[in-house]
N, C-alpha and C. Protein backbone atom coordinates (compact mmCIF):
# COMPACT_ATOMS: atom_id res chain seq x y z
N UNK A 1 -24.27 79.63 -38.29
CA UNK A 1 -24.91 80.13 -39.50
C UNK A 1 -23.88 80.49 -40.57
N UNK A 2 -22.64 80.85 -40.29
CA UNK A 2 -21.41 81.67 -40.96
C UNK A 2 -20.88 80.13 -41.81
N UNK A 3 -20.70 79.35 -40.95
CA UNK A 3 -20.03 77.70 -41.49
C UNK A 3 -21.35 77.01 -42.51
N UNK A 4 -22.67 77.44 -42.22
CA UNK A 4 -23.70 76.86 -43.41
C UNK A 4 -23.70 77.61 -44.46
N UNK A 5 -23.63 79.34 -44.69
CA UNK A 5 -23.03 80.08 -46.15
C UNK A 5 -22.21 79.76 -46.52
N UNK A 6 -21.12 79.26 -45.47
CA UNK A 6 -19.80 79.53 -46.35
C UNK A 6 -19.71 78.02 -46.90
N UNK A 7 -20.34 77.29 -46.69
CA UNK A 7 -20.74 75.61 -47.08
C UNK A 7 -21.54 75.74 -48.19
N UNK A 8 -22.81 76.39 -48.52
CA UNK A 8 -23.12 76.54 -49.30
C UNK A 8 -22.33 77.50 -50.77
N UNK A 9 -21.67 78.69 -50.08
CA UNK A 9 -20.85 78.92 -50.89
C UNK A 9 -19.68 78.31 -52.11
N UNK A 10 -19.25 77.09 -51.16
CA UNK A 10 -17.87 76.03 -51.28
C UNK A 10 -18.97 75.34 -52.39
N UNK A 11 -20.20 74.54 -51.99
CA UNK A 11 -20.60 73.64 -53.33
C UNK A 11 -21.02 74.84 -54.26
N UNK A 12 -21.74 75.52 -54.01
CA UNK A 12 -21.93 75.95 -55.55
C UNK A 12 -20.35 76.27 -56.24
N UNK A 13 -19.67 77.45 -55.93
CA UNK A 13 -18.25 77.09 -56.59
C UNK A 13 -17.86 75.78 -56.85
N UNK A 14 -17.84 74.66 -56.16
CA UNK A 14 -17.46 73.04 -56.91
C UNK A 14 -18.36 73.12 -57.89
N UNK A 15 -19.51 72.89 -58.07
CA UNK A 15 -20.39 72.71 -59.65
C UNK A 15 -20.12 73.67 -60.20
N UNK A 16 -19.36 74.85 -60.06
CA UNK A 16 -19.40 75.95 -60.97
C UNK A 16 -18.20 75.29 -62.33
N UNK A 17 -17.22 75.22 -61.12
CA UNK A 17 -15.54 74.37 -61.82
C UNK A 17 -16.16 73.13 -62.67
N UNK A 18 -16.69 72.66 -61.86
CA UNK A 18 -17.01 71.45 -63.04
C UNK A 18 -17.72 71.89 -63.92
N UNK A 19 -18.71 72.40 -64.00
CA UNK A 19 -19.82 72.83 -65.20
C UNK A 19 -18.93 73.46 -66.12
N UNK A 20 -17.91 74.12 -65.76
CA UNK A 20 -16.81 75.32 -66.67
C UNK A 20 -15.80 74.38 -67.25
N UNK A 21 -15.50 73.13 -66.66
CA UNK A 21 -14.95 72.56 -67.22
C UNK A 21 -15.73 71.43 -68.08
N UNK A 22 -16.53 71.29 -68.66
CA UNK A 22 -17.25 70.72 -69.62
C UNK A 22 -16.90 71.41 -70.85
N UNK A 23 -16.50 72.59 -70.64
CA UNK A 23 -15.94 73.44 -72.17
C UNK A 23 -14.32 73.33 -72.67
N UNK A 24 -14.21 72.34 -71.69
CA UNK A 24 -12.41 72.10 -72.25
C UNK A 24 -12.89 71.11 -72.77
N UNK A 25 -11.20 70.73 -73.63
CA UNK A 25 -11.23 69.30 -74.47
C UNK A 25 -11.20 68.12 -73.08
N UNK A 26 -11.81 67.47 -73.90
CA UNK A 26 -12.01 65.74 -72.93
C UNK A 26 -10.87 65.27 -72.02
N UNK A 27 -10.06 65.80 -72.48
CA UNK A 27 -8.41 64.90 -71.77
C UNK A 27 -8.23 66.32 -70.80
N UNK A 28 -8.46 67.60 -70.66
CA UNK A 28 -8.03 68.59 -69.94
C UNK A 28 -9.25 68.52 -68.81
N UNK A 29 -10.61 67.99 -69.39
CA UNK A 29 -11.61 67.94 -68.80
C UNK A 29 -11.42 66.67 -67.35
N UNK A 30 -11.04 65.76 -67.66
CA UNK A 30 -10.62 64.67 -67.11
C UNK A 30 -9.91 64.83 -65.76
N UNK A 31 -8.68 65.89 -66.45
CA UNK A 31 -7.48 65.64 -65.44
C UNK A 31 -7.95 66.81 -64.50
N UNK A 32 -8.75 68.39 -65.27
CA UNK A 32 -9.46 69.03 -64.17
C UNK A 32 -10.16 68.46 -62.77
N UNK A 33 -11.22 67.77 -63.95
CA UNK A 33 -12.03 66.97 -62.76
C UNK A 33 -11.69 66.63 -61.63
N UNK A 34 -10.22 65.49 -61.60
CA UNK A 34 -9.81 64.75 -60.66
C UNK A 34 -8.99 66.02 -59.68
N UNK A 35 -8.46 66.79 -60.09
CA UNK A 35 -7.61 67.54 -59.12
C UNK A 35 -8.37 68.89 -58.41
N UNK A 36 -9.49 68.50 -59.17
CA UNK A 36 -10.88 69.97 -58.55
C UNK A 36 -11.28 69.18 -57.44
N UNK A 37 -11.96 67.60 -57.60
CA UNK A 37 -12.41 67.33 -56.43
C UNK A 37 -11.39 66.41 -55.38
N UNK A 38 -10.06 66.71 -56.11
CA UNK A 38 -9.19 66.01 -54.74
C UNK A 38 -8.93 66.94 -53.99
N UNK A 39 -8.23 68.27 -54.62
CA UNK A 39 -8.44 69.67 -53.86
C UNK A 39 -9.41 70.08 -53.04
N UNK A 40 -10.61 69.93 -53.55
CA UNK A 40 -11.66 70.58 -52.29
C UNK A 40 -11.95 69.49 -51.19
N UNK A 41 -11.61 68.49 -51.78
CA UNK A 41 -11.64 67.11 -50.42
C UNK A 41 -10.58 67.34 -49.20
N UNK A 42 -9.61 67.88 -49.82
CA UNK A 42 -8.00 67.96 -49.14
C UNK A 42 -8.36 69.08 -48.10
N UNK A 43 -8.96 70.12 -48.59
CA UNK A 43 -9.37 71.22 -48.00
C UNK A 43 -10.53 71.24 -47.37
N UNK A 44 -11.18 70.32 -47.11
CA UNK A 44 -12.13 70.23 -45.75
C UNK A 44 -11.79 70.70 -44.75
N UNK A 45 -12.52 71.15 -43.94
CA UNK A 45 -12.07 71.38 -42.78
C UNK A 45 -10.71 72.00 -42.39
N UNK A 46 -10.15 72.64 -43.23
CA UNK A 46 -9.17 73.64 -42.94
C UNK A 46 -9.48 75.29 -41.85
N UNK A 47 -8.62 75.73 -41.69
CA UNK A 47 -8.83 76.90 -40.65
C UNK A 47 -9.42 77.65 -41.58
N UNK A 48 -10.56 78.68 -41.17
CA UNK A 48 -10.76 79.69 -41.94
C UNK A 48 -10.04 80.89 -43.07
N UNK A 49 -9.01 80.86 -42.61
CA UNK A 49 -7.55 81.87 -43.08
C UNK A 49 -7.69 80.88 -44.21
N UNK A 50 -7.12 79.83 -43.93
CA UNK A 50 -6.41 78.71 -45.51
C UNK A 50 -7.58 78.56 -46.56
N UNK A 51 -9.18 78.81 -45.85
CA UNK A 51 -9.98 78.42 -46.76
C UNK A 51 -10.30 79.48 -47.08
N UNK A 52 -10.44 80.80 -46.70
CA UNK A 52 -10.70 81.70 -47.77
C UNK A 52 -9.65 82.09 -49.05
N UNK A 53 -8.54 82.18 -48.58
CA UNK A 53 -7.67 82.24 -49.87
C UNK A 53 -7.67 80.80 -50.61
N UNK A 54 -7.77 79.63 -50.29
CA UNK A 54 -8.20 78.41 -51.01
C UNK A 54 -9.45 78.88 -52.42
N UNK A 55 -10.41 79.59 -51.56
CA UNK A 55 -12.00 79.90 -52.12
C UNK A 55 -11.35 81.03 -53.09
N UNK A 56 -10.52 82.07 -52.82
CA UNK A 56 -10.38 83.41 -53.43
C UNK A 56 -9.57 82.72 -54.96
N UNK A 57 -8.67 81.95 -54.67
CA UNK A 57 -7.80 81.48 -55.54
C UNK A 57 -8.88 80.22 -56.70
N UNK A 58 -9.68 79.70 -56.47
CA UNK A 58 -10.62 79.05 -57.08
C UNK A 58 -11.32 79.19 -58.01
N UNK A 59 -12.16 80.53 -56.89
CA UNK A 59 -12.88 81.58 -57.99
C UNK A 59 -12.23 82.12 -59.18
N UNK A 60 -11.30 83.11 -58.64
CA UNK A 60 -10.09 83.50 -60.13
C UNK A 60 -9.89 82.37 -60.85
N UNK A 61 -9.36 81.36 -61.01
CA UNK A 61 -9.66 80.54 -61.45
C UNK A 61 -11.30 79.90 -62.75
N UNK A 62 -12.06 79.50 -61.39
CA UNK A 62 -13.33 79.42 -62.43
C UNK A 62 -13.53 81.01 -63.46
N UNK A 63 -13.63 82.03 -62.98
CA UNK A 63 -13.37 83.59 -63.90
C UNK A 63 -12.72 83.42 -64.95
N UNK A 64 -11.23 82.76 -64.75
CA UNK A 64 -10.25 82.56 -65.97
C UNK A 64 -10.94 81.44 -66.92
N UNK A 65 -11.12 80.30 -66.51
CA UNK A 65 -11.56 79.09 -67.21
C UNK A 65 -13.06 79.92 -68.30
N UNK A 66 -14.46 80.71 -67.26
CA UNK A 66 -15.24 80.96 -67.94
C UNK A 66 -14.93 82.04 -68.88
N UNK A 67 -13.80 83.31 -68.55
CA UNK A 67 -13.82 84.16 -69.74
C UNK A 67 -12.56 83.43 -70.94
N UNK A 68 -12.13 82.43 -70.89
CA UNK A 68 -11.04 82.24 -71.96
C UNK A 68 -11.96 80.93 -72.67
N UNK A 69 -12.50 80.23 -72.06
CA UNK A 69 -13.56 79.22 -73.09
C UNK A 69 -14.16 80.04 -73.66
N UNK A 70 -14.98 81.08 -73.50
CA UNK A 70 -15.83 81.61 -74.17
C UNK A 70 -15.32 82.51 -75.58
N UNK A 71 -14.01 82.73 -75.87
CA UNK A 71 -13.31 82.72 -76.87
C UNK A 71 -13.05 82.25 -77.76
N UNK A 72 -12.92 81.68 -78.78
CA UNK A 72 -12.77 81.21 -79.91
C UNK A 72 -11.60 80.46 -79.43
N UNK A 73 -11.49 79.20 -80.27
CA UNK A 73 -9.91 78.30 -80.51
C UNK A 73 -8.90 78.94 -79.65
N UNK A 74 -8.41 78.44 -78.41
CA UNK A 74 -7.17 79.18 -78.30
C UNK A 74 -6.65 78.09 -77.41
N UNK A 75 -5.57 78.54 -76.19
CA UNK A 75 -5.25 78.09 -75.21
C UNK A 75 -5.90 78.51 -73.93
N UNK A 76 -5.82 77.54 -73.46
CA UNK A 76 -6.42 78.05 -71.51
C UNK A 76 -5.86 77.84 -70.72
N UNK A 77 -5.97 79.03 -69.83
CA UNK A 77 -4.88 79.32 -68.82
C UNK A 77 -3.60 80.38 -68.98
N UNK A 78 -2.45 80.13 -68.09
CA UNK A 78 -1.80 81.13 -68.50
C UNK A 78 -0.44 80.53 -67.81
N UNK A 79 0.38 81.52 -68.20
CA UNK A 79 1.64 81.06 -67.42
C UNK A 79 2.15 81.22 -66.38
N UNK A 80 2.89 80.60 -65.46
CA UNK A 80 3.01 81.38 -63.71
C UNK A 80 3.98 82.01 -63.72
N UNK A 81 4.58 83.15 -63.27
CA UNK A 81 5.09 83.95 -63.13
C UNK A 81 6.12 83.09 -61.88
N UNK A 82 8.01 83.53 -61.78
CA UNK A 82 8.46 83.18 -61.04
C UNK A 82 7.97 83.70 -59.09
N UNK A 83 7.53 84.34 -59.30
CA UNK A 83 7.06 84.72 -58.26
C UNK A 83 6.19 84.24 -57.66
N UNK A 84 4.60 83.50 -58.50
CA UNK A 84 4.30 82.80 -58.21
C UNK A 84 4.90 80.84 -57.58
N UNK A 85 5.62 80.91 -57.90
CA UNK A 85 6.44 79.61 -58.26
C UNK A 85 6.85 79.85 -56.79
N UNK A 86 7.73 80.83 -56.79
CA UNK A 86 8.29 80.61 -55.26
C UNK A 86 7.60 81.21 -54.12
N UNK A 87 6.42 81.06 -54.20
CA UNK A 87 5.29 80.87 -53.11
C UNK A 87 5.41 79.65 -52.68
N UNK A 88 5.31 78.57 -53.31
CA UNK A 88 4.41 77.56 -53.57
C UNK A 88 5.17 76.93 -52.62
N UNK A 89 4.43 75.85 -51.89
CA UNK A 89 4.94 75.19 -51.19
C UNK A 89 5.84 74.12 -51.24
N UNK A 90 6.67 73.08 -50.78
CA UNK A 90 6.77 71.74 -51.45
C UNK A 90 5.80 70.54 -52.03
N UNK A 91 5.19 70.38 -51.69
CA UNK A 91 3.76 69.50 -51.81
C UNK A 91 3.24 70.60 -53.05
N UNK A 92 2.48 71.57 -53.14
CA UNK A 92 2.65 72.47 -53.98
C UNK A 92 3.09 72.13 -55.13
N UNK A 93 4.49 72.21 -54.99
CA UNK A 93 5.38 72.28 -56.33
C UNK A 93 5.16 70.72 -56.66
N UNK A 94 5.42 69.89 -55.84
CA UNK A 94 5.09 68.27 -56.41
C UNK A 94 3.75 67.99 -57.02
N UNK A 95 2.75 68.67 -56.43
CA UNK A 95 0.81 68.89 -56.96
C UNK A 95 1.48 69.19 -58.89
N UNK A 96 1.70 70.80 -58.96
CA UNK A 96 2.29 71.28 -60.55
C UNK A 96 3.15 70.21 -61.11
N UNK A 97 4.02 69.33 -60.64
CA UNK A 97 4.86 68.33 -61.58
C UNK A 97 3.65 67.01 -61.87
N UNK A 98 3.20 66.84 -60.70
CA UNK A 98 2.09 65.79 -61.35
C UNK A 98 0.75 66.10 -62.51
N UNK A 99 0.94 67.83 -62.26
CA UNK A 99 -0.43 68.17 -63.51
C UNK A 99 0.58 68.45 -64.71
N UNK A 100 1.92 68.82 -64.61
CA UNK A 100 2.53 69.09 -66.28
C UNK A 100 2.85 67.62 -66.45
N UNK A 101 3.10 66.63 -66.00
CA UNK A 101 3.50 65.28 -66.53
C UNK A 101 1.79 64.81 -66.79
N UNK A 102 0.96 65.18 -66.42
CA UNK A 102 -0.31 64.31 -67.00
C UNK A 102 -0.73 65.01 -67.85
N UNK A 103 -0.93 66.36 -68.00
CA UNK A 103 -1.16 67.56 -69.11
C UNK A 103 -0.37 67.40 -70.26
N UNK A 104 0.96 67.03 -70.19
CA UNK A 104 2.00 66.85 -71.39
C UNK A 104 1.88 65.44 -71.83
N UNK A 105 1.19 64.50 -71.28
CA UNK A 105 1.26 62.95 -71.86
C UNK A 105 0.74 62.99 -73.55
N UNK A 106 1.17 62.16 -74.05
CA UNK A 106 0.75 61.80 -75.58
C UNK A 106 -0.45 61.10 -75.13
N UNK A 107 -1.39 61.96 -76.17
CA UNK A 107 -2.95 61.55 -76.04
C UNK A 107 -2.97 59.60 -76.84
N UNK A 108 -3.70 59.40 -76.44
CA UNK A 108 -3.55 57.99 -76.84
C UNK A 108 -5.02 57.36 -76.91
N UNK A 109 -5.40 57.46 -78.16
CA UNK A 109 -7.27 57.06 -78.49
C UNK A 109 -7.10 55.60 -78.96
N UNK A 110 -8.10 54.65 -78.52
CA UNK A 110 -8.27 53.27 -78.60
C UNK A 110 -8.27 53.03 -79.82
N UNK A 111 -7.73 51.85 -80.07
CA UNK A 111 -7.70 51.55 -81.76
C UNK A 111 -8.81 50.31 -81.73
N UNK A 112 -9.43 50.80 -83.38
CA UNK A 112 -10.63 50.06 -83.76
C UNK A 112 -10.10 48.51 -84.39
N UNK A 113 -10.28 47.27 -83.84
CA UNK A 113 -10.15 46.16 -84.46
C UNK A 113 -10.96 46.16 -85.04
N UNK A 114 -11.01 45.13 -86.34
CA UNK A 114 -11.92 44.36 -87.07
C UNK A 114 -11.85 42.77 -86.87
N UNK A 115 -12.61 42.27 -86.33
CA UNK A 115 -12.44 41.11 -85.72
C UNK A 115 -13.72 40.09 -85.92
């Protein structure tokens, strides 16, 4: 019964992240998307320990995303603290170089021929 709440728990938080991320711009929206549901895929079936701080760390998360969209023009998110940083695992730290190299890319919108 404990593994069907806490299952039901896990999807509603996934539609929460996504629904919260419909309020970013299109290109932040995108790259969310893909690393929200490769993350919770990755994290199937993990030990209970890894998935509640997985879930705890998520939530804060969706919290941050819903109280800083709901703000006027700004930035979202925040900055990590070195401390955070040297938590992080190796895989970890390689996950953050693949989201600042796709987060920092030059946006690039299709050009209109006339043809």
């Amino acid at each position: 019964m404990a593994a069907s709440a806490q299952a039901v728990s896990v999807r509603a938080l996934y539609r929460r992240i996504l629904r919260l991320h419909k309020r970013l711009p299109v290109q932040m929206k995108a790259v969310g998307d893909e690393y929200v549901k490769s993350e919770f895929r990755r994290h199937k079936g993990v030990e209970l320990k890894e998935a509640d701080v997985f879930l705890k760390e998520w939530k804060e998360y969706a919290d941050m995303i819903d109280s800083q969209s709901m703000r006027a023009a700004g930035s979202v998110g925040f900055d990590l603290v070195e401390k955070q940083i040297d938590d992080f695992r190796e895989e970890q730290l390689g996950q953050l170089l693949e989201l600042h190299k796709e987060a920092t890319k030059p946006s690039h919108s299709p050009k209109e021929t006339n043809t």
